[in-house]
C-alpha atoms as a PDB file:
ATOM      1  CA  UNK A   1     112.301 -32.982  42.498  1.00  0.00           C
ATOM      2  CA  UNK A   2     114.743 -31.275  40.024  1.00  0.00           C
ATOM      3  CA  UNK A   3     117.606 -32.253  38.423  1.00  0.00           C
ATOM      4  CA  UNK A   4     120.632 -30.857  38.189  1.00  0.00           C
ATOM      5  CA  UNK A   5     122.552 -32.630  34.985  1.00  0.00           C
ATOM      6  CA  UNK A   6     124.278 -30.935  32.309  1.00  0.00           C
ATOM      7  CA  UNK A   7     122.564 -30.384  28.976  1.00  0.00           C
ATOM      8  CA  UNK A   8     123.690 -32.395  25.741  1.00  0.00           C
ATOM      9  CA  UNK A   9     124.778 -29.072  24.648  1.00  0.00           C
ATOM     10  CA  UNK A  10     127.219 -28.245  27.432  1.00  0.00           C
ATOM     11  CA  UNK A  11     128.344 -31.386  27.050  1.00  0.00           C
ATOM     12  CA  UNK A  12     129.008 -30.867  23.066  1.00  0.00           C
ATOM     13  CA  UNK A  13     130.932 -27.619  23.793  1.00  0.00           C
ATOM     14  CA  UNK A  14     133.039 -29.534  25.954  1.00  0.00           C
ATOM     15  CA  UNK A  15     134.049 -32.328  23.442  1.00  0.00           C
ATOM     16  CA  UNK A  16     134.743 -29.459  20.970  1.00  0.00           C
ATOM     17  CA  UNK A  17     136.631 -27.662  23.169  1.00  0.00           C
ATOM     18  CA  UNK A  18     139.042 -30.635  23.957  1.00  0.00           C
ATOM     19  CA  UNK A  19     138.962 -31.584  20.755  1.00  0.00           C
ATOM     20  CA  UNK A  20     140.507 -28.215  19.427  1.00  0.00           C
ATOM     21  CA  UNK A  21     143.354 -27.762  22.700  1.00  0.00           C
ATOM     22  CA  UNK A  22     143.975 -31.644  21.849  1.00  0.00           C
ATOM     23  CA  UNK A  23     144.338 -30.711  17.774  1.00  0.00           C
ATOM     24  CA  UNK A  24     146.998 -27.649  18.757  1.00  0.00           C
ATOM     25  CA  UNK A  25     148.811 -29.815  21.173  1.00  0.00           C
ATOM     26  CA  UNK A  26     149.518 -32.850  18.665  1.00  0.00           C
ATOM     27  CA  UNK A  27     150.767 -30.251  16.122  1.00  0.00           C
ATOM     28  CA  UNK A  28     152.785 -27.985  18.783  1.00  0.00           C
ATOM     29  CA  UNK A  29     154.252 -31.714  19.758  1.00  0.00           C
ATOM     30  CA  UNK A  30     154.972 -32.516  16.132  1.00  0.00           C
ATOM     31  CA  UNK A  31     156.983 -29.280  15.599  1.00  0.00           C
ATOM     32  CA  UNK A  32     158.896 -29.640  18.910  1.00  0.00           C
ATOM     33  CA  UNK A  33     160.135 -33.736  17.885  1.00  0.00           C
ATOM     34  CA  UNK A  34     161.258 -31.953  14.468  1.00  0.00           C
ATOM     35  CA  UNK A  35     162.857 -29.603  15.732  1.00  0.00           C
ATOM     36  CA  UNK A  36     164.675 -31.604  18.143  1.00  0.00           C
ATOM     37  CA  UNK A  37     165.928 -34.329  15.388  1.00  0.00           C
ATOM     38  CA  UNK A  38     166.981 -31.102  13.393  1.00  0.00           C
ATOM     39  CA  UNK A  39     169.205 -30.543  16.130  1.00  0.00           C
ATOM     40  CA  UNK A  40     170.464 -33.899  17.175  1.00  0.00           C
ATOM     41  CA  UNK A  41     171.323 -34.578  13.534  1.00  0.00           C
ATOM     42  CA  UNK A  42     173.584 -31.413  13.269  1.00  0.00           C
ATOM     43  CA  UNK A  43     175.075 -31.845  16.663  1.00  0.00           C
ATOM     44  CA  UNK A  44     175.801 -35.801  16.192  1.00  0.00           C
ATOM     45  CA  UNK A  45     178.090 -34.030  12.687  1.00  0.00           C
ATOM     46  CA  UNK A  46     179.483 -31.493  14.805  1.00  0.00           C
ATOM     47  CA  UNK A  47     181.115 -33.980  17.022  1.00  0.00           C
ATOM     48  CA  UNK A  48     182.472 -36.465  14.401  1.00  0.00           C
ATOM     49  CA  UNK A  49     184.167 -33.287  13.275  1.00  0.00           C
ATOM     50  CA  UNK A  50     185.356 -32.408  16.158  1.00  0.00           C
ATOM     51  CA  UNK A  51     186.466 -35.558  17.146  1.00  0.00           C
ATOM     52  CA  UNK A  52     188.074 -36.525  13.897  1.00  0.00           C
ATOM     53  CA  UNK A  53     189.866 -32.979  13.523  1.00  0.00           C
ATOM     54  CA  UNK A  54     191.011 -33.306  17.399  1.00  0.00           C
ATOM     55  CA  UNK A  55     191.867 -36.961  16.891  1.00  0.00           C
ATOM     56  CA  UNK A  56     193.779 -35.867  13.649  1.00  0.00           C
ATOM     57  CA  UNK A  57     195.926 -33.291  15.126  1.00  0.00           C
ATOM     58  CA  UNK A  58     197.074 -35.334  18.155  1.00  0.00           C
ATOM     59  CA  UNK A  59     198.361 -38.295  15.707  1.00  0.00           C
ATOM     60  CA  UNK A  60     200.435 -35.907  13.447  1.00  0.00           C
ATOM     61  CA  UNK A  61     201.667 -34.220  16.470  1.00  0.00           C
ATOM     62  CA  UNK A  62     203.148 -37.336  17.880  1.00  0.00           C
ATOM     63  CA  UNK A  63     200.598 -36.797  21.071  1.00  0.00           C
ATOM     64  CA  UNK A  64     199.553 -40.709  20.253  1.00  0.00           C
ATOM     65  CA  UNK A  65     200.663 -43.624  18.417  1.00  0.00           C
ATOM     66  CA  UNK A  66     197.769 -45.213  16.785  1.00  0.00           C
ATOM     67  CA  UNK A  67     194.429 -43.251  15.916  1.00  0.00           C
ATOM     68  CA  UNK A  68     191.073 -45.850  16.196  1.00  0.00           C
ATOM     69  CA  UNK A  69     190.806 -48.240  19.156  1.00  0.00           C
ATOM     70  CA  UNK A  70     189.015 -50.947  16.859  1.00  0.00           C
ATOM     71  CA  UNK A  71     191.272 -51.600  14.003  1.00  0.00           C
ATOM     72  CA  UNK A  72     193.814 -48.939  14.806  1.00  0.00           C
ATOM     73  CA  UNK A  73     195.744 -47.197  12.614  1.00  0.00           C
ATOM     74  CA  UNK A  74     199.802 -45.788  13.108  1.00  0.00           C
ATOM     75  CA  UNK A  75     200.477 -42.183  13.563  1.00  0.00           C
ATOM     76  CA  UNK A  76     200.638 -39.996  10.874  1.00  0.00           C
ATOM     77  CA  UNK A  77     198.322 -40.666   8.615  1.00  0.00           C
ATOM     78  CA  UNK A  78     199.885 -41.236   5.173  1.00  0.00           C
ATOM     79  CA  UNK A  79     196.929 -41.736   3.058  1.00  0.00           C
ATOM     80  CA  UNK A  80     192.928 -41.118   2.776  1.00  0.00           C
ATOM     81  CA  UNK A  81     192.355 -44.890   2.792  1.00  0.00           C
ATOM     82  CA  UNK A  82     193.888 -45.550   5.836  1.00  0.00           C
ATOM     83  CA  UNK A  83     191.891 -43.107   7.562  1.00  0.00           C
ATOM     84  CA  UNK A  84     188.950 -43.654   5.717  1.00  0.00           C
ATOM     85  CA  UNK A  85     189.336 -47.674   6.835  1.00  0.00           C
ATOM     86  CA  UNK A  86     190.008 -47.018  10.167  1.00  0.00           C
ATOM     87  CA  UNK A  87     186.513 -44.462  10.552  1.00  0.00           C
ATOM     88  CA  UNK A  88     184.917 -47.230   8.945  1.00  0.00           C
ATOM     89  CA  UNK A  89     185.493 -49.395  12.188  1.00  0.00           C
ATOM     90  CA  UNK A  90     184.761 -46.622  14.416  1.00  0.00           C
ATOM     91  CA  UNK A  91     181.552 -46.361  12.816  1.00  0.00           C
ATOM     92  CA  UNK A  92     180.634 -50.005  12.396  1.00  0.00           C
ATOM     93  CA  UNK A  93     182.623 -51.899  14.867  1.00  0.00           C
ATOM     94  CA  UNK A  94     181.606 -53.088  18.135  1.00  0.00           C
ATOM     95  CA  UNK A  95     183.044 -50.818  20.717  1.00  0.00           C
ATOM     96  CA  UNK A  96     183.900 -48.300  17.575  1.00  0.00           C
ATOM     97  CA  UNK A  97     183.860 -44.648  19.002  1.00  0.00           C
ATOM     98  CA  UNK A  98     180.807 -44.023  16.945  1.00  0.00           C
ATOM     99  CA  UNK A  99     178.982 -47.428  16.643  1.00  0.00           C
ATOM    100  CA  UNK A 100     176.476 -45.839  19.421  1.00  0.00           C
ATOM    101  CA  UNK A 101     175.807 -43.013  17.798  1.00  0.00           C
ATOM    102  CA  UNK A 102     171.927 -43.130  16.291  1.00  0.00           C
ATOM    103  CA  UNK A 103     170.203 -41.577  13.741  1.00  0.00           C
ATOM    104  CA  UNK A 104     167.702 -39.248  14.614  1.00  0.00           C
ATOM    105  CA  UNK A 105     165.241 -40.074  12.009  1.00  0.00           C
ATOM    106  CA  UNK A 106     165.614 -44.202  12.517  1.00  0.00           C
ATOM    107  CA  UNK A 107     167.057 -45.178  15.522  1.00  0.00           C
ATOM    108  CA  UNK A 108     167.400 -48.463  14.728  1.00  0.00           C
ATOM    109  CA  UNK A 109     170.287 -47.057  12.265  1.00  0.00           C
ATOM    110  CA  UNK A 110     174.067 -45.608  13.381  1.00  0.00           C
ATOM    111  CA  UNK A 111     174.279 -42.417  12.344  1.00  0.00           C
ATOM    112  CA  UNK A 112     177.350 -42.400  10.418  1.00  0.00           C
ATOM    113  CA  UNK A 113     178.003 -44.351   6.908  1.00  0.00           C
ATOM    114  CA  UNK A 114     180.644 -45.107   4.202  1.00  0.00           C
ATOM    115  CA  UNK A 115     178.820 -43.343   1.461  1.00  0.00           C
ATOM    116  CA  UNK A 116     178.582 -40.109  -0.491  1.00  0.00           C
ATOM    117  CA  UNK A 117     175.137 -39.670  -0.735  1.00  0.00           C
ATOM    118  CA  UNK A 118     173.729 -37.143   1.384  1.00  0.00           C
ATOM    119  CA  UNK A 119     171.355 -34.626  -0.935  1.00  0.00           C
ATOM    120  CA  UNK A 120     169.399 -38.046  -0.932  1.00  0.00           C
ATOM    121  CA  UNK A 121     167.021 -38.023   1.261  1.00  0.00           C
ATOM    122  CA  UNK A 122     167.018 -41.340   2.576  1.00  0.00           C
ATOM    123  CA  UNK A 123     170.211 -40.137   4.356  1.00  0.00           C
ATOM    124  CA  UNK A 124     168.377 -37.630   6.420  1.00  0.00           C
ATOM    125  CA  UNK A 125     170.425 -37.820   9.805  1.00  0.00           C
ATOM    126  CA  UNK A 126     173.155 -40.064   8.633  1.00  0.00           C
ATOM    127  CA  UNK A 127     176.985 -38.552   8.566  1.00  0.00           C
ATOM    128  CA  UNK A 128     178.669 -39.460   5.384  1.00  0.00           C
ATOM    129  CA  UNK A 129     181.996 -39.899   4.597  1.00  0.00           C
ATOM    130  CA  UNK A 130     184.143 -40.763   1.858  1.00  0.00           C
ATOM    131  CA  UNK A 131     187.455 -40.947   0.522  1.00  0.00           C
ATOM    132  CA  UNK A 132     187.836 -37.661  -1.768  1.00  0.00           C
ATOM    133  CA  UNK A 133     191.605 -38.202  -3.587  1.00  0.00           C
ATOM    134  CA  UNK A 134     194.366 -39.495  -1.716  1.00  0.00           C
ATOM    135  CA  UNK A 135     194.538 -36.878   1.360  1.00  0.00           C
ATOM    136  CA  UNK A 136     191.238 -35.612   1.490  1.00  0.00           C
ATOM    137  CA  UNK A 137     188.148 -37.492   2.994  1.00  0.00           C
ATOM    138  CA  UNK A 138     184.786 -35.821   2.257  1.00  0.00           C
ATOM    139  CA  UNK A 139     182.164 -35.635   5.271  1.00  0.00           C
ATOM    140  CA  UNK A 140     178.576 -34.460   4.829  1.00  0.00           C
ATOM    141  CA  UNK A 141     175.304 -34.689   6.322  1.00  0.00           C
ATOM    142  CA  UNK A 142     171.733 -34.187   6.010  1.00  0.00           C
ATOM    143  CA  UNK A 143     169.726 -32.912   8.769  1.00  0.00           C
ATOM    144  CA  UNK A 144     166.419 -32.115   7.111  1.00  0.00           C
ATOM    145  CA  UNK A 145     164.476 -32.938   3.998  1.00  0.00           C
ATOM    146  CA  UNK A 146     164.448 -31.754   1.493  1.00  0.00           C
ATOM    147  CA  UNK A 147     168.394 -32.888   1.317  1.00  0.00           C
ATOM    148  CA  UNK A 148     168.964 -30.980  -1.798  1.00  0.00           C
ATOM    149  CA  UNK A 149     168.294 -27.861  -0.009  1.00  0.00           C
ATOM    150  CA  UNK A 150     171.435 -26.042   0.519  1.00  0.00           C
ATOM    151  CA  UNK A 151     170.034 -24.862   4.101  1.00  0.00           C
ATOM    152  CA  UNK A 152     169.324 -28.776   5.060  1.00  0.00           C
ATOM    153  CA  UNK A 153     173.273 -30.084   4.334  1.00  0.00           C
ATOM    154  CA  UNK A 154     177.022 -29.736   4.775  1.00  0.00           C
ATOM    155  CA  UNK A 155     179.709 -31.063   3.608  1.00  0.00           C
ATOM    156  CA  UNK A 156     183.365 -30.419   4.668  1.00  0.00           C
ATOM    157  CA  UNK A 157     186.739 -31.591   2.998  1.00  0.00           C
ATOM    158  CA  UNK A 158     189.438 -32.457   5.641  1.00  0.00           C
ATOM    159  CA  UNK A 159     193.261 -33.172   4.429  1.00  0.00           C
ATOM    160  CA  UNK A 160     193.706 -36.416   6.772  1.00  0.00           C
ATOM    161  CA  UNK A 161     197.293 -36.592   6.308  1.00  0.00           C
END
């Protein structure tokens, strides 16, 4: 009676085999998660900026009264700090406009911060802000490291008055 079994050979090949489609998956899968906090990290920015330029014009065109829902702030703007005080909350508060916003890189963190750091790169997904001079709040952001690299950051200057 003969036996029909594969060889310890075969069965060798095979291990390699998975072993090498199993190697190129993990690093195709690596690149892909990268890529996609790359891109969550610069779209989370784009949207504070959005919403902070959109928020900005409707308050000094009389369109609404207060800007902020936690802590708000009256219509215009008249100085940096205000502004700057009243993104805090949005940032940090509960029910701010951004409190739910997450960092890419630690989601246990918000995204956004009263700081401006961001060519460290600890802050690698955060959106900073800060208060420049008395009109001008500073915004920046990190999206991959290294943060020093010029192609990894941004940073905008908005006149919040």
């Amino acid at each position: 009676m003969k036996h029909k079994a594969f060889t310890l050979i075969e069965l060798l090949v095979v291990v390699a085999i998975i072993g090498i489609l199993a190697a190129v998956g993990v690093v195709a899968y690596n690149g892909y998660t990268g890529a996609a906090k790359v891109n969550a990290a610069k779209t989370n920015y784009k949207n504070v900026i959005r919403w902070v330029k959109t928020e900005l014009v409707k308050c000094n065109a009389g369109l609404s009264d207060t800007m902020f829902t936690s802590n708000p702030k009256s219509c215009p703007m008249t100085h940096s700090n205000t502004f700057g005080s009243g993104l805090n909350n949005a940032c940090l508060a509960p029910g701010g406009v951004f409190n739910q916003i997450k960092n890419p890189y630690k989601p246990t963190e918000r995204a956004c911060d009263w700081s401006i750091s961001y060519k460290n790169d600890n802050d690698v997904g955060k959106i900073n802000f800060s208060q420049k001079n008395a009109t001008d709040m500073r915004f920046s952001s990190c999206w991959k490291i290294p943060c020093s690299s010029s192609d990894n950051h941004e940073e905008i200057i908005i006149d919040v008055t």
